[in-house]
N, C-alpha and C. Protein backbone atom coordinates (compact mmCIF):
# COMPACT_ATOMS: atom_id res chain seq x y z
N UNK A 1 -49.96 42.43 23.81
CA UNK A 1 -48.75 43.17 24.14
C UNK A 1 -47.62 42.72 23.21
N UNK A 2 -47.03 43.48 22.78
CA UNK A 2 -45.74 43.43 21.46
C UNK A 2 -44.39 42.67 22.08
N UNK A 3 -44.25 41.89 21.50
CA UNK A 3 -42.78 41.15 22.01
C UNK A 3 -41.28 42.31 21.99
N UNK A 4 -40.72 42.03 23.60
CA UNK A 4 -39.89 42.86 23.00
C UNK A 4 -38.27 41.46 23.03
N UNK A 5 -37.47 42.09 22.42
CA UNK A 5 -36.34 41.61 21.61
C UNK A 5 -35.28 42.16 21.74
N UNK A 6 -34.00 41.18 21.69
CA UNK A 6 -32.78 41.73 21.83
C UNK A 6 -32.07 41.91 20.86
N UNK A 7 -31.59 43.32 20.15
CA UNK A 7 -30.93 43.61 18.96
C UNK A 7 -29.34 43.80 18.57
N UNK A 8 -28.94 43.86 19.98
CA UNK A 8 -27.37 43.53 19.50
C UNK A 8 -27.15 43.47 21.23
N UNK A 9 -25.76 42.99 20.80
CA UNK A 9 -24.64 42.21 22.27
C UNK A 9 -23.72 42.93 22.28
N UNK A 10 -22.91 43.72 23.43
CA UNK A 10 -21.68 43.99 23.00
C UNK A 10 -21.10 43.35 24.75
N UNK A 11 -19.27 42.81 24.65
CA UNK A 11 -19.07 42.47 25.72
C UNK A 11 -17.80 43.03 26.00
N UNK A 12 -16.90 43.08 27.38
CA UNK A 12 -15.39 42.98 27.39
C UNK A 12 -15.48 42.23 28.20
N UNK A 13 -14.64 41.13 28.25
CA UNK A 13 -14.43 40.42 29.11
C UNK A 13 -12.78 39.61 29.21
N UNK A 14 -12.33 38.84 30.01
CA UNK A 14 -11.22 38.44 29.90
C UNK A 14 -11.07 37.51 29.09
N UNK A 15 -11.95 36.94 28.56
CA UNK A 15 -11.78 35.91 27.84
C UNK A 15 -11.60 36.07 26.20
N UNK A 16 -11.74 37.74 26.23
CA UNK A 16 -11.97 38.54 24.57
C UNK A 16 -13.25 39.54 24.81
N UNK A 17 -13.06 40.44 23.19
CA UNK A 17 -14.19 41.42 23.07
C UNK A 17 -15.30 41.55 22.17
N UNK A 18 -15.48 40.09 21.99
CA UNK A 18 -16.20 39.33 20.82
C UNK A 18 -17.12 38.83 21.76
N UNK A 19 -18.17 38.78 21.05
CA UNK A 19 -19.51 38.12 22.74
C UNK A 19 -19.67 36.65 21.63
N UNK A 20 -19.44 36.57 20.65
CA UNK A 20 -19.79 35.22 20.21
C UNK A 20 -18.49 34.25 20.58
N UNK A 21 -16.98 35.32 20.13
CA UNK A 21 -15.85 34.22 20.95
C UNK A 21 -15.92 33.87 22.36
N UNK A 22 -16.63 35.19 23.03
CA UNK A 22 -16.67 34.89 24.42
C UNK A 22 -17.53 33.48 24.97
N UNK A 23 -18.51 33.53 24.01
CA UNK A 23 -19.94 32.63 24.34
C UNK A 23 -19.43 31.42 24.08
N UNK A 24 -18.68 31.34 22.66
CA UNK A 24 -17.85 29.89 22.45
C UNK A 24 -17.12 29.18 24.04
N UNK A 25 -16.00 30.43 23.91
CA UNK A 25 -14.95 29.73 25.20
C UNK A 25 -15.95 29.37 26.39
N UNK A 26 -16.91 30.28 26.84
CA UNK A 26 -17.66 29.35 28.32
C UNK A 26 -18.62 28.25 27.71
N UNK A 27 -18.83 28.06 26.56
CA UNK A 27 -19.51 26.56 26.19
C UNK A 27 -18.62 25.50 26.12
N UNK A 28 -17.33 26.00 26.08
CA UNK A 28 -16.11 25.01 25.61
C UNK A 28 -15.67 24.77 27.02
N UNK A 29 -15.75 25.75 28.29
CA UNK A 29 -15.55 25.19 29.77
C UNK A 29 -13.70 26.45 29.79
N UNK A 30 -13.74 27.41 28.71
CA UNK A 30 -12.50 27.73 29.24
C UNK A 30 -12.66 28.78 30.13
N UNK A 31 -11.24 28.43 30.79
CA UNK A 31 -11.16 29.85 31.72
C UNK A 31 -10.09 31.15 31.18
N UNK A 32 -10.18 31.54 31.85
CA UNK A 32 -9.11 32.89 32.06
C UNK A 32 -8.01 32.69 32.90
N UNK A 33 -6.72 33.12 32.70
CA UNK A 33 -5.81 32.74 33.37
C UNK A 33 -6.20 34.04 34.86
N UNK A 34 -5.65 33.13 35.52
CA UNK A 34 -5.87 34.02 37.01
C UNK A 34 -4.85 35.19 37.27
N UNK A 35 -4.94 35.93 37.71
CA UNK A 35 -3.98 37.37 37.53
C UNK A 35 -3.92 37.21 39.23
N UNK A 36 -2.37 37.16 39.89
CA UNK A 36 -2.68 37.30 41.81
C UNK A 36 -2.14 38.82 42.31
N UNK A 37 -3.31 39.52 42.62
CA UNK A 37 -3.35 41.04 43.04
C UNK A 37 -2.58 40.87 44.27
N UNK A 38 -1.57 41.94 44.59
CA UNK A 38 -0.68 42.13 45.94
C UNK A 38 -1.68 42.75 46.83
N UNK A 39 -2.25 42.39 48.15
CA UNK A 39 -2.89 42.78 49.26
C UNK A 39 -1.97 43.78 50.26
N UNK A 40 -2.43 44.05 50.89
CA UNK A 40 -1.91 44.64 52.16
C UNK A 40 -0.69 43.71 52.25
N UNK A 41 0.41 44.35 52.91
CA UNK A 41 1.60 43.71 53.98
C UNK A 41 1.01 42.90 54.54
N UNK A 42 1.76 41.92 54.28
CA UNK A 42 1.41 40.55 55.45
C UNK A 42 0.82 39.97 54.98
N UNK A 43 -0.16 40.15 53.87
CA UNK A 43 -1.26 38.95 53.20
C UNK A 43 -1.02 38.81 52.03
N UNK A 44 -1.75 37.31 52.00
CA UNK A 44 -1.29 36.36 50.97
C UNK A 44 -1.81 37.30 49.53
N UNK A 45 -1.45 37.30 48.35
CA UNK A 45 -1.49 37.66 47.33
C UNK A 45 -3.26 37.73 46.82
N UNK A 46 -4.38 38.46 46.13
CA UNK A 46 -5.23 37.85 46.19
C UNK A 46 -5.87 37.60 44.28
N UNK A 47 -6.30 36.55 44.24
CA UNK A 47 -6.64 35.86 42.66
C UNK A 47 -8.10 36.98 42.00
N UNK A 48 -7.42 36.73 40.90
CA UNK A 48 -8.49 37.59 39.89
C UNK A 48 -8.38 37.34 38.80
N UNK A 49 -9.55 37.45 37.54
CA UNK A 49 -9.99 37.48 36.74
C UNK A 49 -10.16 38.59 36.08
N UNK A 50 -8.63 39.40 35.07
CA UNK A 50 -8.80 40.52 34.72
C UNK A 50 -8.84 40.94 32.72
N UNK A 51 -9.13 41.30 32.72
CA UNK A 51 -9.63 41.84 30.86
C UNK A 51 -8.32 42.18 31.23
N UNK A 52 -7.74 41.62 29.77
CA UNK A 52 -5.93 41.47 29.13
C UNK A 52 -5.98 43.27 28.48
N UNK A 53 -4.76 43.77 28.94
CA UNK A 53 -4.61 45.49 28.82
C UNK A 53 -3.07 46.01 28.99
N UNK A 54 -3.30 47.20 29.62
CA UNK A 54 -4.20 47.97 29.92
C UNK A 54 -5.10 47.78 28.84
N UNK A 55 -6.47 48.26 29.21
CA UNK A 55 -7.79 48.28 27.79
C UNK A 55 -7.91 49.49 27.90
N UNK A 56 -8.48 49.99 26.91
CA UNK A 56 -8.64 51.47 26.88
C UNK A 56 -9.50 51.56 25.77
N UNK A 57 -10.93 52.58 25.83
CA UNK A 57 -11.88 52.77 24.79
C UNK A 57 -11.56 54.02 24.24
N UNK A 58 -11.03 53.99 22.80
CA UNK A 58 -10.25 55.99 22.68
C UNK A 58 -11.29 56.76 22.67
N UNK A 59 -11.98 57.45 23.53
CA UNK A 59 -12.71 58.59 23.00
C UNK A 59 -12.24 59.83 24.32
N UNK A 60 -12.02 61.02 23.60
CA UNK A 60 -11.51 62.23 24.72
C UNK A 60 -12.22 62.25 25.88
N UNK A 61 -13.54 62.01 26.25
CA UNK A 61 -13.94 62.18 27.65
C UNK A 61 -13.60 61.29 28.36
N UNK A 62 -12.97 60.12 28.17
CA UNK A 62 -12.70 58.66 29.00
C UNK A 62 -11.13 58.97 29.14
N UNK A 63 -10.64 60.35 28.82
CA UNK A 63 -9.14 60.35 28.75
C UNK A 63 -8.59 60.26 30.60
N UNK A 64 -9.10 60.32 31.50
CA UNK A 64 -9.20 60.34 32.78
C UNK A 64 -9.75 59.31 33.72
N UNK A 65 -10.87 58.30 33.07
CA UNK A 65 -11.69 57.82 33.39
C UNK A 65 -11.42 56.68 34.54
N UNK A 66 -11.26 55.50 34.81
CA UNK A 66 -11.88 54.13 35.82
C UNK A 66 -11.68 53.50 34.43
N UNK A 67 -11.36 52.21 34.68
CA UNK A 67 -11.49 50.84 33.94
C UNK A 67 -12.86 50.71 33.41
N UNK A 68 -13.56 50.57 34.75
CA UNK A 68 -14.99 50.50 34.53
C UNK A 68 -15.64 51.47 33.51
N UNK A 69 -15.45 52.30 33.12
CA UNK A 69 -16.48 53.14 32.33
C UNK A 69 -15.62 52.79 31.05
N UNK A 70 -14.46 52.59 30.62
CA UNK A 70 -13.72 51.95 29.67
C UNK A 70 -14.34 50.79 29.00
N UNK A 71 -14.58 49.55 30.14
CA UNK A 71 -15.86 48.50 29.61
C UNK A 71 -16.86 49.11 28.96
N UNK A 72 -17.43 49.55 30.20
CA UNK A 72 -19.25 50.02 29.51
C UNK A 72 -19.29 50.76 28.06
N UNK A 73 -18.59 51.81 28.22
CA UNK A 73 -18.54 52.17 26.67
C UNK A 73 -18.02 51.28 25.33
N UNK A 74 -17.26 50.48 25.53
CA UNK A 74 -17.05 49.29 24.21
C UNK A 74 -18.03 48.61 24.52
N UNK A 75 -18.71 47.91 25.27
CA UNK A 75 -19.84 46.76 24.87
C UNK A 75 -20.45 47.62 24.26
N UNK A 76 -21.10 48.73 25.47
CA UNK A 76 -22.42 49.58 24.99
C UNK A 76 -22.24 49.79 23.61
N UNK A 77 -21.17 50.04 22.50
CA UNK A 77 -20.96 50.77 21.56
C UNK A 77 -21.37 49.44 20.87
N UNK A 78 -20.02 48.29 20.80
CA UNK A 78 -20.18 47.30 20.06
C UNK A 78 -21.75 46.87 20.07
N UNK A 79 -22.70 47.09 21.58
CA UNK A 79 -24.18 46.40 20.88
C UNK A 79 -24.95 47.05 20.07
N UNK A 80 -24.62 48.39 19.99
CA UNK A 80 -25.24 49.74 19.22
C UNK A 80 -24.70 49.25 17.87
N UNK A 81 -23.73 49.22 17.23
CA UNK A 81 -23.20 49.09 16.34
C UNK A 81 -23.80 47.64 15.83
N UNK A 82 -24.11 46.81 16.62
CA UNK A 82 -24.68 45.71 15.87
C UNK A 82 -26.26 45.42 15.92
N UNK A 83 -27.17 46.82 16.77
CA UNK A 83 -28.31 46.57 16.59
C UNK A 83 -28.74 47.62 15.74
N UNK A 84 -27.56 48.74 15.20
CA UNK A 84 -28.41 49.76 14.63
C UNK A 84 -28.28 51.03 15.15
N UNK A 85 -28.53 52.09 14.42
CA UNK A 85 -28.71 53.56 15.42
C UNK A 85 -30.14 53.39 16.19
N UNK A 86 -29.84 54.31 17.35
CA UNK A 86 -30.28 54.58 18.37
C UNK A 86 -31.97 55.53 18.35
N UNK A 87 -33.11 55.30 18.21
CA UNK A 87 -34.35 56.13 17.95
C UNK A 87 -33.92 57.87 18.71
N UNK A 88 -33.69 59.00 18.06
CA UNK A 88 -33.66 59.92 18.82
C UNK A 88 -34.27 60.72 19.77
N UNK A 89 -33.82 60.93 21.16
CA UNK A 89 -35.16 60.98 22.14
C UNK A 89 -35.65 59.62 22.01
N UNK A 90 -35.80 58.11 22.44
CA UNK A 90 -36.89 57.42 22.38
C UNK A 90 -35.84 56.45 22.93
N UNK A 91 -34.43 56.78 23.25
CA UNK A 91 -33.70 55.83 24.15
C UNK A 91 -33.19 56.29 25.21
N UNK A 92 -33.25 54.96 26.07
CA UNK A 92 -33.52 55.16 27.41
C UNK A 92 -31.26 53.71 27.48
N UNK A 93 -31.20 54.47 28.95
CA UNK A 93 -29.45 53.61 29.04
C UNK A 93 -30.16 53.20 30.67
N UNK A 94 -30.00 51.83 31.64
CA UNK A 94 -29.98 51.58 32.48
C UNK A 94 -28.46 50.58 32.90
N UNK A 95 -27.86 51.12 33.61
CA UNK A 95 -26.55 50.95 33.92
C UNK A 95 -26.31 49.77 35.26
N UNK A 96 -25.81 49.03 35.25
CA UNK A 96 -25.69 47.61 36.82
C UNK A 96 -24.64 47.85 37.15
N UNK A 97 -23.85 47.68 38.10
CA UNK A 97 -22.84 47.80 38.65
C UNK A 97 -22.72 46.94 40.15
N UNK A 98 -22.03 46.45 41.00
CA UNK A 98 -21.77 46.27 42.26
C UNK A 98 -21.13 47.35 43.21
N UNK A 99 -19.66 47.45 42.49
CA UNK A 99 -18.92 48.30 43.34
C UNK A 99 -18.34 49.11 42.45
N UNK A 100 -19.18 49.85 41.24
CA UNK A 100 -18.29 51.21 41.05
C UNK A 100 -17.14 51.29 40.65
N UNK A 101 -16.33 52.10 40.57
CA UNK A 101 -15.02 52.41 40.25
C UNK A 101 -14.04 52.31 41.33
N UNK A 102 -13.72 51.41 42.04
CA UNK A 102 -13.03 50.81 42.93
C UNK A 102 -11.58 51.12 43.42
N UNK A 103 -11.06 51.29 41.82
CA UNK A 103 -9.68 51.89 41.70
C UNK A 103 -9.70 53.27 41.90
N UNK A 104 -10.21 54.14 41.42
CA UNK A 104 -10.25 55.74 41.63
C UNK A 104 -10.65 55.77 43.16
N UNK A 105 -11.66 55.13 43.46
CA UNK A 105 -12.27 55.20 44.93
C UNK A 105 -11.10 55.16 45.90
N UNK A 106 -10.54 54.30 45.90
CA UNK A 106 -9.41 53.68 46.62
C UNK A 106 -7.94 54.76 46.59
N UNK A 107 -8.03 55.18 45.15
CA UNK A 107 -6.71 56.33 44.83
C UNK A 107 -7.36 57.65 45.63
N UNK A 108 -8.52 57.94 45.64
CA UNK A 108 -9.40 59.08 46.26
C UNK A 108 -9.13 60.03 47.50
N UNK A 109 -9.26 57.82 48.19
CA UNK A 109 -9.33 58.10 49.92
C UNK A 109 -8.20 57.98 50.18
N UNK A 110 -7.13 57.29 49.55
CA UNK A 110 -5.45 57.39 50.28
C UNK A 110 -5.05 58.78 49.72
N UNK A 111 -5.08 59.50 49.12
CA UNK A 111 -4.98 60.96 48.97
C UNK A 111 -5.61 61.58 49.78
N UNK A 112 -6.54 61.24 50.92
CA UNK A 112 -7.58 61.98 52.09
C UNK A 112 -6.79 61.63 52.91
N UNK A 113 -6.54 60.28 53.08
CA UNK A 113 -5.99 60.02 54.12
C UNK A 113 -4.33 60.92 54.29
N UNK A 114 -3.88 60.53 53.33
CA UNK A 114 -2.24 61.10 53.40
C UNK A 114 -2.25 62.44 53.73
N UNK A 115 -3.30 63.35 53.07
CA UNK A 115 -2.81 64.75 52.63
C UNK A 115 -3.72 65.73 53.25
N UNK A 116 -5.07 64.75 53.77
CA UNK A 116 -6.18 65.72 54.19
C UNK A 116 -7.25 66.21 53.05
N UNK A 117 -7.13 65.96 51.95
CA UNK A 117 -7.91 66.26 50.68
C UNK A 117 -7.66 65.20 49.51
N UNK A 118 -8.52 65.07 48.59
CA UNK A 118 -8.46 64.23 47.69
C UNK A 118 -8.55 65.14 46.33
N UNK A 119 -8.08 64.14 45.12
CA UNK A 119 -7.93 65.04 43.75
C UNK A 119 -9.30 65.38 43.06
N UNK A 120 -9.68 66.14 42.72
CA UNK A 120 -10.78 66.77 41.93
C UNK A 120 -10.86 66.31 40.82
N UNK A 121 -9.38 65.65 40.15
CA UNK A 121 -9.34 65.28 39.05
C UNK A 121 -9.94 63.29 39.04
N UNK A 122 -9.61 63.07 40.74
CA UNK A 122 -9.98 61.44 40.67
C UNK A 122 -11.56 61.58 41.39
N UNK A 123 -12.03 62.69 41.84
CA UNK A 123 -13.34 61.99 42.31
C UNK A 123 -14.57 62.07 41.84
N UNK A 124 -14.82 62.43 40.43
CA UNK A 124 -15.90 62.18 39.57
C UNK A 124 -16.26 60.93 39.43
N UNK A 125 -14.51 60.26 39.21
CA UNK A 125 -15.16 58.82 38.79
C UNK A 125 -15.15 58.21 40.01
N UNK A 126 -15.62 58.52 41.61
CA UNK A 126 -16.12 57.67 42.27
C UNK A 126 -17.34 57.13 42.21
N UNK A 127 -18.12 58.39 41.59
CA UNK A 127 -19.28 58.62 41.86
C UNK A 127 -20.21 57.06 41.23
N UNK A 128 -20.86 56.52 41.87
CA UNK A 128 -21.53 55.41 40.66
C UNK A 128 -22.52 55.51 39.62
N UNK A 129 -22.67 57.22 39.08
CA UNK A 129 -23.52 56.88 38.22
C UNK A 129 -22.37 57.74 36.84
N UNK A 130 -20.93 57.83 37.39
CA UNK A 130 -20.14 58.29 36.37
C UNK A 130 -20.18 57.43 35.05
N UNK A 131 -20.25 56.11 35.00
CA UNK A 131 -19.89 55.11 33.85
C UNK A 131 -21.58 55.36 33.11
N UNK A 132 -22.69 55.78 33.46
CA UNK A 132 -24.00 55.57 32.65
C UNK A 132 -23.73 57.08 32.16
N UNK A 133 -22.88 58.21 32.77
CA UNK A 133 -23.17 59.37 31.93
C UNK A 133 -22.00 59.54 30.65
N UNK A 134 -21.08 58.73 31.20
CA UNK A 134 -20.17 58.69 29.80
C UNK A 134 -20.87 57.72 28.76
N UNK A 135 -21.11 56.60 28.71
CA UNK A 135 -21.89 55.55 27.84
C UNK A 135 -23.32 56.40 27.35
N UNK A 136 -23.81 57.36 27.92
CA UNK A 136 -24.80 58.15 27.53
C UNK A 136 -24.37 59.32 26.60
N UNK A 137 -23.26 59.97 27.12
CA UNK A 137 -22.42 61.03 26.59
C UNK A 137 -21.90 60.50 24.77
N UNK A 138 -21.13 59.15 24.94
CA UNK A 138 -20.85 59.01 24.03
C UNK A 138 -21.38 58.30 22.88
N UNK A 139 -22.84 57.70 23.37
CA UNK A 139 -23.60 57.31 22.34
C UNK A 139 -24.52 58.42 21.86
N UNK A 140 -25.00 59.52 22.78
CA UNK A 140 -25.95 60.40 21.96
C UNK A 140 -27.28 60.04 23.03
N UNK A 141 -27.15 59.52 23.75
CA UNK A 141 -28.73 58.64 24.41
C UNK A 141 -28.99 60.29 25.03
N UNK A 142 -30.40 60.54 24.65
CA UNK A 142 -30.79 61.83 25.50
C UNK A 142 -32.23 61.49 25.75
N UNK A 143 -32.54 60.48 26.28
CA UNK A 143 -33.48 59.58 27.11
C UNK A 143 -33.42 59.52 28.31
N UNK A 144 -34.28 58.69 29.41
CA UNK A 144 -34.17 58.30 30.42
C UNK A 144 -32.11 57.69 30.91
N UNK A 145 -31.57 57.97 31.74
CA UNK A 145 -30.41 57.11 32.42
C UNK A 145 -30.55 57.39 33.35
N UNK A 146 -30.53 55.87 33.55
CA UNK A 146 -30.53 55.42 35.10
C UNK A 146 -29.57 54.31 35.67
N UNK A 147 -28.73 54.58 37.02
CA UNK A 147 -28.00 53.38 37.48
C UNK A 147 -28.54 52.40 38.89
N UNK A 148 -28.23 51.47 38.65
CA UNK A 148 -28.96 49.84 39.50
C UNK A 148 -27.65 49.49 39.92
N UNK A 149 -27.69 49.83 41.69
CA UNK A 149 -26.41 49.66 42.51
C UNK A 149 -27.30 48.55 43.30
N UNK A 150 -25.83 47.07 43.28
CA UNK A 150 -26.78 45.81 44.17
C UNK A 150 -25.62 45.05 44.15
N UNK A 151 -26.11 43.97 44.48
CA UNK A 151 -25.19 42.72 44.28
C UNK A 151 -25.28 41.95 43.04
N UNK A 152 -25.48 40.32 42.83
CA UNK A 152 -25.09 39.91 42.24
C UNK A 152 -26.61 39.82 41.27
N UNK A 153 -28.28 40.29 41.72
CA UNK A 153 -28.42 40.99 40.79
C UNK A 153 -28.86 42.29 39.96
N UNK A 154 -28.24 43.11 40.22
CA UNK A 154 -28.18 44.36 39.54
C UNK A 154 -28.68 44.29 38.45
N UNK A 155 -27.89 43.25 37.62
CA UNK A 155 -27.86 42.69 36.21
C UNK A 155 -29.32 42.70 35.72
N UNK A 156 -29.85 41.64 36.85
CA UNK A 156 -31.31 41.53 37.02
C UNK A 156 -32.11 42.84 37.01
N UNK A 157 -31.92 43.45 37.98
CA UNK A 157 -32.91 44.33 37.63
C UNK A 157 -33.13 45.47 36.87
N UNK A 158 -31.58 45.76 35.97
CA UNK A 158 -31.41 46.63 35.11
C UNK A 158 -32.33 46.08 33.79
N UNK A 159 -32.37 45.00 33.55
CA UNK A 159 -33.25 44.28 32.43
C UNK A 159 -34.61 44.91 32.82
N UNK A 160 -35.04 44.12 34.28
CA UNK A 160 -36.46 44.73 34.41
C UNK A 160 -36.87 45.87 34.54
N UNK A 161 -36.20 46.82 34.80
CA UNK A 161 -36.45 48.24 34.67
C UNK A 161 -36.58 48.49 33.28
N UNK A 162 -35.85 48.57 32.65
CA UNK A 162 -35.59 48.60 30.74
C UNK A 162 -37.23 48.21 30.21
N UNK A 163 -37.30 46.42 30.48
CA UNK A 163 -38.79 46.19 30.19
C UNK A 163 -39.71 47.33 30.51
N UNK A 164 -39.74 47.64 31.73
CA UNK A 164 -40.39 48.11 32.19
C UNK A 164 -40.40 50.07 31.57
N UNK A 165 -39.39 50.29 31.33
CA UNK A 165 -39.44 51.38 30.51
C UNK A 165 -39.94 51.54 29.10
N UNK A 166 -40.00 50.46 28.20
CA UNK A 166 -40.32 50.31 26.85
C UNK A 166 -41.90 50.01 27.13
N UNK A 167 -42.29 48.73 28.36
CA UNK A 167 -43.77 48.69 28.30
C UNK A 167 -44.53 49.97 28.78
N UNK A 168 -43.77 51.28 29.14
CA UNK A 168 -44.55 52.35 29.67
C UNK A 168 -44.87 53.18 29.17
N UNK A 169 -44.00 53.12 27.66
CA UNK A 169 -43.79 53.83 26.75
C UNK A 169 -42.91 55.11 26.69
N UNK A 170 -42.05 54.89 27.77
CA UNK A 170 -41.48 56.18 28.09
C UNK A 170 -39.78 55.73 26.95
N UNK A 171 -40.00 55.11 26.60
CA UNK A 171 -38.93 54.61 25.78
C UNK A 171 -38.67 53.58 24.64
N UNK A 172 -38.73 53.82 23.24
CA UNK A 172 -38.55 53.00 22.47
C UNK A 172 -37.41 51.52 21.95
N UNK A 173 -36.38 52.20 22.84
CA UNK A 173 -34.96 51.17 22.61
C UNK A 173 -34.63 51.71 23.89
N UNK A 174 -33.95 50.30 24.55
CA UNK A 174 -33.33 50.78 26.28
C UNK A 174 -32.19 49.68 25.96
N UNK A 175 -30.39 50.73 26.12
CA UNK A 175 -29.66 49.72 26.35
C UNK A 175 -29.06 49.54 28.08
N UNK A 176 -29.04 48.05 27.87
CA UNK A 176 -28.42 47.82 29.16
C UNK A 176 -27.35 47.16 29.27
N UNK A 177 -26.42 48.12 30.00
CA UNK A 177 -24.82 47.79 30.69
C UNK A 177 -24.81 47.46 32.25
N UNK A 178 -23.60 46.23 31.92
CA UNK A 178 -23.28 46.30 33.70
C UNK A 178 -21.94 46.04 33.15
N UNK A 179 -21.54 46.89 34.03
CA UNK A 179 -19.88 46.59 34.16
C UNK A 179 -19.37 46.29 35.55
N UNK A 180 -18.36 45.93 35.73
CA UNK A 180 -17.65 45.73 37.09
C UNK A 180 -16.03 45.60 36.80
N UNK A 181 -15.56 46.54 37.47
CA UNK A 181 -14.06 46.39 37.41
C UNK A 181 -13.56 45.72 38.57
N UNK A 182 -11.89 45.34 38.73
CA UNK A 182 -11.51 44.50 39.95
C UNK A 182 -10.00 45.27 40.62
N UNK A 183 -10.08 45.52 41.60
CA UNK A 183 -9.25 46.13 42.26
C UNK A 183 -8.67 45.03 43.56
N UNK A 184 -7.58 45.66 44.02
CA UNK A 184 -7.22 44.43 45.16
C UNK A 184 -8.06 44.39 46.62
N UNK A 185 -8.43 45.84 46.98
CA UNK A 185 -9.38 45.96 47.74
C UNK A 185 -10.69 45.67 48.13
N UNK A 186 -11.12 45.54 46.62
CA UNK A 186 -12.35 44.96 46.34
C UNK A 186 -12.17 43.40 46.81
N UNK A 187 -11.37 43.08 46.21
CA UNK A 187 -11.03 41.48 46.28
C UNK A 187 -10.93 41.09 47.75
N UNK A 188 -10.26 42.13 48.43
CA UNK A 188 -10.00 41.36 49.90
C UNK A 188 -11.05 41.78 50.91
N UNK A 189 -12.28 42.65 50.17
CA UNK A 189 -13.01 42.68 51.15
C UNK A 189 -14.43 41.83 50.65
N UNK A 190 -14.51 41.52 49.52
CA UNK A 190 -15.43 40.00 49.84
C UNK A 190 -14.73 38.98 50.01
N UNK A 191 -13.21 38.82 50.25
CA UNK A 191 -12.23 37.96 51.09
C UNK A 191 -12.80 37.39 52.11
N UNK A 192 -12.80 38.71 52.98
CA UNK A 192 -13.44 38.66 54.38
C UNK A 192 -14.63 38.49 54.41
N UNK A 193 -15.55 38.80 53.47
CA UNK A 193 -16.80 38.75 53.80
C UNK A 193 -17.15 36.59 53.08
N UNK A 194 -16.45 36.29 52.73
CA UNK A 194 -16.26 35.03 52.54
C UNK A 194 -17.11 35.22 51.25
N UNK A 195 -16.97 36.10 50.46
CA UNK A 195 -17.98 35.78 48.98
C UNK A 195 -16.89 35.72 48.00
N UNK A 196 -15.71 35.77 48.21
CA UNK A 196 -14.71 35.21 47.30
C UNK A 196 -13.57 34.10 47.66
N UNK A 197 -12.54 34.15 46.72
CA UNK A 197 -11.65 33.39 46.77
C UNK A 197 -10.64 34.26 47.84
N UNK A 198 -9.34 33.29 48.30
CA UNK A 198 -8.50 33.44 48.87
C UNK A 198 -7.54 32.80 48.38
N UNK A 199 -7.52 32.22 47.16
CA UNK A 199 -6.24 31.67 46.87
C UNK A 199 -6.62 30.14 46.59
N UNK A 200 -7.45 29.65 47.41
CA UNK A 200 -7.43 28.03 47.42
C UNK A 200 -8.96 27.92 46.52
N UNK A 201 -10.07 26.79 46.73
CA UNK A 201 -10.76 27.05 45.64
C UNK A 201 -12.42 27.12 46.90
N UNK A 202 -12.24 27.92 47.91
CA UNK A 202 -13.05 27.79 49.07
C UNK A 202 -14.31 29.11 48.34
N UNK A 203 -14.15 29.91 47.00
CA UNK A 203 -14.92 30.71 47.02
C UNK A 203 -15.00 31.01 45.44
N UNK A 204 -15.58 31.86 44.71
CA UNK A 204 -15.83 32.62 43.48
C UNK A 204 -14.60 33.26 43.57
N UNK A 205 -13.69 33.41 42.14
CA UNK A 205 -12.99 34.41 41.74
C UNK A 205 -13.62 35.48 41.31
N UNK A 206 -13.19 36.83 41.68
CA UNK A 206 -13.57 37.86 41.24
C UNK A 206 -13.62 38.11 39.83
N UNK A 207 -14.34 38.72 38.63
CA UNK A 207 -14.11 38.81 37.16
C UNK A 207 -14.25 40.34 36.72
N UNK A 208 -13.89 40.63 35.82
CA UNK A 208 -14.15 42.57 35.46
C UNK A 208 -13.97 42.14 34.30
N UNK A 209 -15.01 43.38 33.93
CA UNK A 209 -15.77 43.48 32.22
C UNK A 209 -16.39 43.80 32.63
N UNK A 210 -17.54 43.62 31.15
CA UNK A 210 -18.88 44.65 30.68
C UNK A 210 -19.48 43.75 29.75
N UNK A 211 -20.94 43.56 29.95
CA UNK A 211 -21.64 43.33 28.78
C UNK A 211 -22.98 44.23 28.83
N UNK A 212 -23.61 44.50 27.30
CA UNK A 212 -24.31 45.64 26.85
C UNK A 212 -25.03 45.01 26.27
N UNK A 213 -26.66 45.08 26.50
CA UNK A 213 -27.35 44.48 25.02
C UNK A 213 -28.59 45.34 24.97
């Protein structure tokens, strides 16, 4: 069986949009300065880990878009760009995510809630497989795409699917993105669910970016 191999990296992250500066700073132990998101009335402020911006990837279909699909398309691009063009027909995109587009989601339902209807113009990008059809859209991929909704690993199994697409032969090159953006909502509801921080150092800070390889 043929070894398969990784041909390019692309990342955003808070720490930069360089995956080798990025790789430096977490060998070196640095962090990201903490950004504190305003919660609901009455609660304490909540900590995050956000890509320095606004960021924005210029291409006309992202003119509307989520943060999140903003990531996915610069890694995805930057790893394309450093492994090469894409086999036509013979690539396959598998997409990771946790929670989607968080911010649009959130702008969606307080427009339901307030008004009785939500914007047409914000609820495409709720959807979670919006960020794999733009990163598909704008690389040309007219292969297999597919999105891997989970927890912490998605990541995980977007790889093994990919393998698993190249060993089936249903695909010659498979790139894989996970992105995750950070919203305050997001933040305060693995708050509660105790899978994050609250301020003191009792949990994981939340992080948003993208890496593509």
């Amino acid at each position: 069986m043929s070894a398969i191999g990784i041909l390019g990296i692309g990342c955003v992250s808070p720490l930069g949009a360089d995956w080798p500066v990025v790789w430096a700073g977490l060998s070196a132990g640095r962090r990201p300065e903490v950004v504190m998101l305003p919660g609901l009335a009455g609660n304490p402020p909540l900590p995050a880990y956000r890509v320095p911006g606004p960021f924005e990837f210029c291409h006309p279909r992202l003119r509307r878009s989520s943060a999140i699909s903003h990531f996915a398309c610069a890694a995805a691009s930057a790893a394309v760009a450093e492994a090469g063009p894409l086999p036509a027909g013979r690539s396959a995109l598998v997409f990771a995510s946790s929670d989607g587009a968080v911010i649009y989601t959130r702008k969606f339902y307080e427009e339901v809630v307030k008004s009785g209807s939500g914007s047409p113009l914000l609820f495409p990008e709720t959807v979670y497989n919006a960020p794999a059809s733009h990163v598909a859209a704008v690389l040309g991929i007219d292969g297999s795409v597919l999105t891997m909704v989970g927890d912490e690993t998605a990541g995980l199994d977007a790889l093994n699917t990919a393998i698993d697409l190249i060993r089936s032969g249903d695909a010659d090159q498979c790139l894989v993105v996970a992105s995750q953006e950070v919203d305050w909502i997001a933040c305060d509801g693995y708050r509660r669910w105790g899978l994050a921080s609250s301020g003191g150092r009792d949990a994981p800070i939340l992080s948003e970016g993208a890496v593509a390889m």
